[in-house]
Protein backbone atom coordinates (compact mmCIF):
# COMPACT_ATOMS: atom_id res chain seq x y z
CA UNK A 1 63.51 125.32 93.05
CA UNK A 2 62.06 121.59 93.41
CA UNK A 3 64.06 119.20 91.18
CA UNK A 4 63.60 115.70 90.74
CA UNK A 5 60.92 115.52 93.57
CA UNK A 6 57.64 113.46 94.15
CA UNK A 7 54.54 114.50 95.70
CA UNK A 8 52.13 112.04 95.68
CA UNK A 9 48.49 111.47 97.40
CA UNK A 10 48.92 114.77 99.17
CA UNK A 11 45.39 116.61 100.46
CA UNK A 12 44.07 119.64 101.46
CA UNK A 13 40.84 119.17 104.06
CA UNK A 14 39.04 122.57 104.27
CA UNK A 15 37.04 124.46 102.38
CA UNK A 16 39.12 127.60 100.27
CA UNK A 17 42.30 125.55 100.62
CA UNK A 18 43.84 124.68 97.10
CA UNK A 19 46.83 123.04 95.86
CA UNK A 20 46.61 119.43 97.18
CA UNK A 21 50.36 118.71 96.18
CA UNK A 22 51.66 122.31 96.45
CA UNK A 23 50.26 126.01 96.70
CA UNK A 24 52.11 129.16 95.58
CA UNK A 25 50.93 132.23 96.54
CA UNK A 26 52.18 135.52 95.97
CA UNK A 27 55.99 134.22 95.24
CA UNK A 28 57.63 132.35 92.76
CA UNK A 29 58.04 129.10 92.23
CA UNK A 30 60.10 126.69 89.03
CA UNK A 31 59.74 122.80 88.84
CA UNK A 32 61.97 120.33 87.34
CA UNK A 33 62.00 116.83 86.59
CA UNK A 34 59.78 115.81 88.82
CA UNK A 35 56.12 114.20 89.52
CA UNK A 36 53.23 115.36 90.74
CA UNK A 37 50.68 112.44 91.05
CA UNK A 38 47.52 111.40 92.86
CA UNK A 39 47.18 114.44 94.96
CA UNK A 40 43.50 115.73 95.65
CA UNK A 41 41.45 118.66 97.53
CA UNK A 42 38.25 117.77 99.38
CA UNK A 43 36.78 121.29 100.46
CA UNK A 44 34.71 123.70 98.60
CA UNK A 45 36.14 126.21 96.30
CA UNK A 46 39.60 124.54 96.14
CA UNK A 47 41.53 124.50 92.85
CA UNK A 48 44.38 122.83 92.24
CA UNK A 49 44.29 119.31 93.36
CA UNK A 50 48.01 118.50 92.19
CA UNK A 51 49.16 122.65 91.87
CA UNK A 52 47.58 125.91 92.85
CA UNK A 53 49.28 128.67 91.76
CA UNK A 54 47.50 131.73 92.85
CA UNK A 55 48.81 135.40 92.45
CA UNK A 56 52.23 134.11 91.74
CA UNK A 57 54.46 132.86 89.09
CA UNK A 58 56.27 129.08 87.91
CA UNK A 59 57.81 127.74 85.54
CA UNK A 60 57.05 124.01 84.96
CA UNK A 61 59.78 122.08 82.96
CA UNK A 62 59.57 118.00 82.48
CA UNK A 63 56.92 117.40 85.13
CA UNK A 64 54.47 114.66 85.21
CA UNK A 65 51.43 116.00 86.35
CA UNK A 66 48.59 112.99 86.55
CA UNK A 67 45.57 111.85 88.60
CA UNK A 68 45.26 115.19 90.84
CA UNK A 69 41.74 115.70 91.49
CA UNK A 70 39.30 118.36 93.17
CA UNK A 71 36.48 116.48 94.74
CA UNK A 72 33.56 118.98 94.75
CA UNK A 73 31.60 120.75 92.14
CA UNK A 74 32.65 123.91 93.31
CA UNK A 75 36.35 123.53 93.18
CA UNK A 76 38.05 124.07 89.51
CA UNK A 77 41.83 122.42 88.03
CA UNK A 78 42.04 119.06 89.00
CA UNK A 79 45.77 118.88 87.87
CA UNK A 80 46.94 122.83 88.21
CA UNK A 81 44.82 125.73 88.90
CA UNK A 82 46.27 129.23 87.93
CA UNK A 83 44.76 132.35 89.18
CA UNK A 84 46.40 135.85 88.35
CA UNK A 85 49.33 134.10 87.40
CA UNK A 86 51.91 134.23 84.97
CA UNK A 87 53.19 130.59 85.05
CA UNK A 88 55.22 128.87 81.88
CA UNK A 89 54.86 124.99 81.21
CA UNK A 90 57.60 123.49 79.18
CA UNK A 91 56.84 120.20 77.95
CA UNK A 92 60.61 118.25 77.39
């Protein structure tokens, strides 16, 4: 659980490495409250520059999630990037 937390202007470097802010994979993962802001991924094939949730599952309730970015063409979900997930957003 990660309630009322920032993570901002976080980065990921290498190629394949997602989730700028914060990565989930494989577990579970439930957000609260909090912001998730100016965060960015600079390798190839990374998705997710604020969130990558990949394999896994979150629930996402009253979270800011602005100005994440991927940086290359290659990379996909600049704010949250879900692959084989089964994630919930709740917007309060």
């Amino acid at each position: 659980l990660l309630q009322d937390v920032s993570l901002i202007e976080n980065e990921t470097l290498d190629d394949v490495a997602g989730g700028g802010g914060l990565s989930v994979d494989g577990g579970s993962l439930r957000i609260i409250d909090s912001l998730i802001h100016q965060n960015r991924t600079l390798g190839d094939r990374s998705g997710g520059g604020g969130i990558l949730i990949n394999d896994g599952q979150a629930e996402i309730i009253a979270t800011m999630i602005s100005e994440n970015q991927t940086t290359r063409d290659s990379s996909e979900g600049g704010g949250l990037f879900a692959r084989r997930s089964g994630s919930r957003l709740v917007e309060d």
